[in-house]
Protein backbone atom coordinates (compact mmCIF):
# COMPACT_ATOMS: atom_id res chain seq x y z
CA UNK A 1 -27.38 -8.97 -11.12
CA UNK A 2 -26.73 -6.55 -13.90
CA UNK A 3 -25.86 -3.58 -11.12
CA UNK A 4 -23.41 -5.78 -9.44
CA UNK A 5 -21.76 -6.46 -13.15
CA UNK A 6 -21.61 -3.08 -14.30
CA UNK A 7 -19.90 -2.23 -10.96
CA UNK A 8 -17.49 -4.74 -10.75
CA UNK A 9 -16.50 -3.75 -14.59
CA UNK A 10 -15.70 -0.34 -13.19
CA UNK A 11 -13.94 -1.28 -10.06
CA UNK A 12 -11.59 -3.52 -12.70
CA UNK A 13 -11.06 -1.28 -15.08
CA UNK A 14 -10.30 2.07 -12.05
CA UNK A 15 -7.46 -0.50 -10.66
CA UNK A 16 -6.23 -1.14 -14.49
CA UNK A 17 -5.90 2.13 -14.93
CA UNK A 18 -4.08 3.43 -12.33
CA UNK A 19 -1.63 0.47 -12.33
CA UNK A 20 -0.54 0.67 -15.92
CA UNK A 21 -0.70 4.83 -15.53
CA UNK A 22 2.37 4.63 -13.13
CA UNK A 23 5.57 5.41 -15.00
CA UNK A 24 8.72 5.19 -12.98
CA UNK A 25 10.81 8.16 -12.13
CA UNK A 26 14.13 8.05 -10.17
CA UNK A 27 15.17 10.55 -7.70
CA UNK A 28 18.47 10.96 -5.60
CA UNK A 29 18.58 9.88 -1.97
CA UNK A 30 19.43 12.74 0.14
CA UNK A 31 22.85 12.54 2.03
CA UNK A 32 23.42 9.76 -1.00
CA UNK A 33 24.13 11.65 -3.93
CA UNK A 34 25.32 9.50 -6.63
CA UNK A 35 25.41 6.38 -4.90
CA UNK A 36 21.30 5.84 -4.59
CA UNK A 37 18.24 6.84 -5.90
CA UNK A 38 14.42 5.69 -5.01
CA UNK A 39 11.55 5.34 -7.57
CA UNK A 40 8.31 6.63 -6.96
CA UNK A 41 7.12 2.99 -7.21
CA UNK A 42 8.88 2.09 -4.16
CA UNK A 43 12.10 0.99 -5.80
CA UNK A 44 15.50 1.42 -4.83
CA UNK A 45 18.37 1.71 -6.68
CA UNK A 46 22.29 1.48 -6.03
CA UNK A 47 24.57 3.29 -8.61
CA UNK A 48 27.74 2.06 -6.61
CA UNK A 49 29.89 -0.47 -8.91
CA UNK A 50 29.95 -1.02 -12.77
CA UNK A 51 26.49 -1.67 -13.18
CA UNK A 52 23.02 -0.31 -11.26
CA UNK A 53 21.02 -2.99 -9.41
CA UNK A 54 17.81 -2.82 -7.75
CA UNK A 55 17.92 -3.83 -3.83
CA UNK A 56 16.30 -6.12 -2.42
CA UNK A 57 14.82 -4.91 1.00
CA UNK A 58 14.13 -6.97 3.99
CA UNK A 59 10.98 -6.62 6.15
CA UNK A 60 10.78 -8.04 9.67
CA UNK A 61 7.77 -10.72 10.52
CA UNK A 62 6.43 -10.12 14.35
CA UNK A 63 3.99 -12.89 15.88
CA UNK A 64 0.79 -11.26 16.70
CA UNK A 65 -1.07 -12.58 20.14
CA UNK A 66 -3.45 -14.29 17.73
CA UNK A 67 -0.19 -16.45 16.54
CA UNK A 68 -0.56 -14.69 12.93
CA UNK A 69 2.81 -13.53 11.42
CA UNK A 70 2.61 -9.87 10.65
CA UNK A 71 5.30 -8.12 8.11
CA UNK A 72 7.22 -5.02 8.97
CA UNK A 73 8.24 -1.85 6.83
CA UNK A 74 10.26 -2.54 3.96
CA UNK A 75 14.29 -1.64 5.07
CA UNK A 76 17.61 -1.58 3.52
CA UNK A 77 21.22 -1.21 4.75
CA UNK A 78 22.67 1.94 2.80
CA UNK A 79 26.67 2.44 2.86
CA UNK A 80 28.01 6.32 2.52
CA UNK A 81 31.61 6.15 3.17
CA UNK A 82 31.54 3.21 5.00
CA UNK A 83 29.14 3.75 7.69
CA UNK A 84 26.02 1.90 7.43
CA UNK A 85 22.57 3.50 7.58
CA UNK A 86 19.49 1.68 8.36
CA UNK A 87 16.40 3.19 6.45
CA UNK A 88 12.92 2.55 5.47
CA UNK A 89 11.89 2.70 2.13
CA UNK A 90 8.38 4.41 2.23
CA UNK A 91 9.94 7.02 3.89
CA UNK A 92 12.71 7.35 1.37
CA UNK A 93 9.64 7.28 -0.81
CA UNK A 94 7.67 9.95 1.01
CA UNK A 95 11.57 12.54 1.42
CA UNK A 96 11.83 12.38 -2.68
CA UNK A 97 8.75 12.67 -3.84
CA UNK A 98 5.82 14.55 -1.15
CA UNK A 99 6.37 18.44 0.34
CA UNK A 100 5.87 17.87 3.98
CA UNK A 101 4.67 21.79 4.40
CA UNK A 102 3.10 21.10 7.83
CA UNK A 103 6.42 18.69 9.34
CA UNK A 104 4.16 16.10 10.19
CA UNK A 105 6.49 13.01 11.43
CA UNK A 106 5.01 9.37 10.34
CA UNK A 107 4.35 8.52 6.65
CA UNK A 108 1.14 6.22 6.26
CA UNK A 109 0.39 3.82 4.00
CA UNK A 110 -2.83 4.82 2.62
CA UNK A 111 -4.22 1.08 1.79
CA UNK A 112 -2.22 -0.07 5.01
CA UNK A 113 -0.25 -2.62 3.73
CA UNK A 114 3.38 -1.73 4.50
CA UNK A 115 4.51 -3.65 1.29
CA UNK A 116 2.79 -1.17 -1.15
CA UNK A 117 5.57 1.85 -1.18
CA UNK A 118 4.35 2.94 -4.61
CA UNK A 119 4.13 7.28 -3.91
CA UNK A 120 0.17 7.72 -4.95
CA UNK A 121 -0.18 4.66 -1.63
CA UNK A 122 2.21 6.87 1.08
CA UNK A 123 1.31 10.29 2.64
CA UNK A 124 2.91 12.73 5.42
CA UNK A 125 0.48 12.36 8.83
CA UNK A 126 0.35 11.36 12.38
CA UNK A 127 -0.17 7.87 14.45
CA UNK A 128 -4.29 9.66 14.71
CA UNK A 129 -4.82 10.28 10.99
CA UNK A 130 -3.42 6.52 10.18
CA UNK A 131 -5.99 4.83 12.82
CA UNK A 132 -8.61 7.61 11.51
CA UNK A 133 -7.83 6.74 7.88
CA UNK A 134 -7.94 2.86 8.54
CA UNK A 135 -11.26 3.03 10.18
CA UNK A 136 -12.93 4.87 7.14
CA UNK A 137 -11.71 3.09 3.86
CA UNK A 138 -14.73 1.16 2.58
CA UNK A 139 -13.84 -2.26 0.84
CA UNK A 140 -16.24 -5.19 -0.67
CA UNK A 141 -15.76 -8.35 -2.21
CA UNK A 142 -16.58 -10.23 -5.48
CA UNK A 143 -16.99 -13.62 -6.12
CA UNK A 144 -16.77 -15.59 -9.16
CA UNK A 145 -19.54 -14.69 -10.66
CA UNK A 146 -19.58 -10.95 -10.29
CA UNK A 147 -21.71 -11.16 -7.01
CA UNK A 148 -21.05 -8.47 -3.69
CA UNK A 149 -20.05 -10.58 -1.87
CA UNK A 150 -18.79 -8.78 1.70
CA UNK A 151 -18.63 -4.74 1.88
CA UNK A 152 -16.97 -3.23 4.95
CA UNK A 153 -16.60 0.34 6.03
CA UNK A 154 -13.06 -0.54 6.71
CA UNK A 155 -10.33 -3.49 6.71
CA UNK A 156 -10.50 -3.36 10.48
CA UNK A 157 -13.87 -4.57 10.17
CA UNK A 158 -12.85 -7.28 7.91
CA UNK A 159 -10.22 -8.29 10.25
CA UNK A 160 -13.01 -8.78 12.62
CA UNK A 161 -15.10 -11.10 10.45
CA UNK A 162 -12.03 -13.48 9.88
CA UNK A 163 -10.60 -11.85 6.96
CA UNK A 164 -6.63 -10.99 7.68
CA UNK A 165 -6.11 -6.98 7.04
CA UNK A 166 -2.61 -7.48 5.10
CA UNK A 167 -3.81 -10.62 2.86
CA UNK A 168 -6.95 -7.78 1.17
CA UNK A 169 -3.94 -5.03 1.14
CA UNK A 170 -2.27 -7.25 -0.99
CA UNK A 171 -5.48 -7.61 -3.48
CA UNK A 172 -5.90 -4.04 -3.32
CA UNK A 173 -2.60 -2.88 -4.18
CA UNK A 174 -2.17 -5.63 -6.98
CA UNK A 175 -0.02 -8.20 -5.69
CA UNK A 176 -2.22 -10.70 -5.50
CA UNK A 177 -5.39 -11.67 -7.60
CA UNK A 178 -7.48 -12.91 -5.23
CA UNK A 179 -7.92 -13.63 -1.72
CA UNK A 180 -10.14 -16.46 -0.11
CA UNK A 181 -11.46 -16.80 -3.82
CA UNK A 182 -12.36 -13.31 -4.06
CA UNK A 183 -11.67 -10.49 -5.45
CA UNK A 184 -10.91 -6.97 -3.01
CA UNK A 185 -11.68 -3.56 -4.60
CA UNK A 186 -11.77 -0.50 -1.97
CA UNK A 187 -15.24 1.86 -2.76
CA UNK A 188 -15.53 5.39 -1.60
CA UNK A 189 -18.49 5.86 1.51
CA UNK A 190 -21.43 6.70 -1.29
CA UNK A 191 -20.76 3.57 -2.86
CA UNK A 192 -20.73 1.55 0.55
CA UNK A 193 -24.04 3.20 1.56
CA UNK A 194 -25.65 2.80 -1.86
CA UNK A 195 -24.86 -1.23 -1.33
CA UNK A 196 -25.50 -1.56 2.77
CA UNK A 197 -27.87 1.07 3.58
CA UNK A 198 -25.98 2.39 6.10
CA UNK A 199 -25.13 6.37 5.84
């Protein structure tokens, strides 16, 4: 229908625009002056030998009960002297780039996938805000020919309907185009209520 192409036009063009709005700024690591710096995309950087190279981090895989493969956090092995730190890159992210005024401990990923380390994804909480913020990000779903296809009032719910929670993070944050043939866009709650009914 002509509302369901006029707002898949403007979820397209929102995600264009913040992707290509993201220039990349470089910060030092603290307790690794001169030797490392992080991006606010989620890159890191070592200045160590005669020319700078981006790392390559690893992330762990864990079998879920379900027998799915779930990825870790992002980590790298940093060298200072020649001891060897272990550290995770959203929250090398998070130390450079967001005041933590109120000391909160965890940093969440916003969109939940632990691959997306870009800054605007990453913020200072607690384990309760992450579950809280998981259960209340609306997504939907559009098929080939600009039709709603699924809209959930979380990823958690997708999950639930047979949809795997890191494979529509991975639409969502750009990495991938589409997923089970369709594309992901997440919708604030007036949206989701305009299209289910539900308030």
């Amino acid at each position: 229908t002509a509302k369901n192409q006029y707002l898949l036009k403007y979820l397209r063009k929102d995600k264009e625009i913040k992707m290509a709005n993201t220039e990349i700024e470089w910060r030092d690591i603290a307790g690794f002056e001169g030797q490392y710096e992080v991006s606010n995309t989620g890159l890191i950087k070592s200045l160590k030998g005669k020319t700078e190279r981006i790392m390559k981090p690893r992330r762990k895989k864990f079998i879920k009960k379900d027998g799915s493969v779930e990825l870790g956090y992002e980590e790298l092995i940093l060298n200072n002297k020649g001891v060897q730190y272990s550290k995770l890159v959203h929250r090398l992210v998070a130390m450079a780039f967001i005041e933590n005024h109120d000391n909160k401990p965890e940093v969440n990923h916003i969109d939940e996938d632990k691959g997306n380390n870009s800054v605007e994804n990453l913020e200072w909480g607690t384990r309760v805000e992450r579950s809280a913020k998981a259960q209340s990000q609306a997504i939907l779903s559009i098929d080939e020919f600009g039709t709603v296809e699924k809209n959930y009032s979380s990823m958690n719910e997708g999950g639930r309907d047979g949809y795997t929670r890191s494979s529509i993070s991975y639409v969502l944050s750009g990495k991938r185009k589409k997923y089970k043939d369709l594309e992901w866009y997440k919708i604030n709650n007036n949206v989701y209520s305009l299209l289910t009914g539900k308030y």
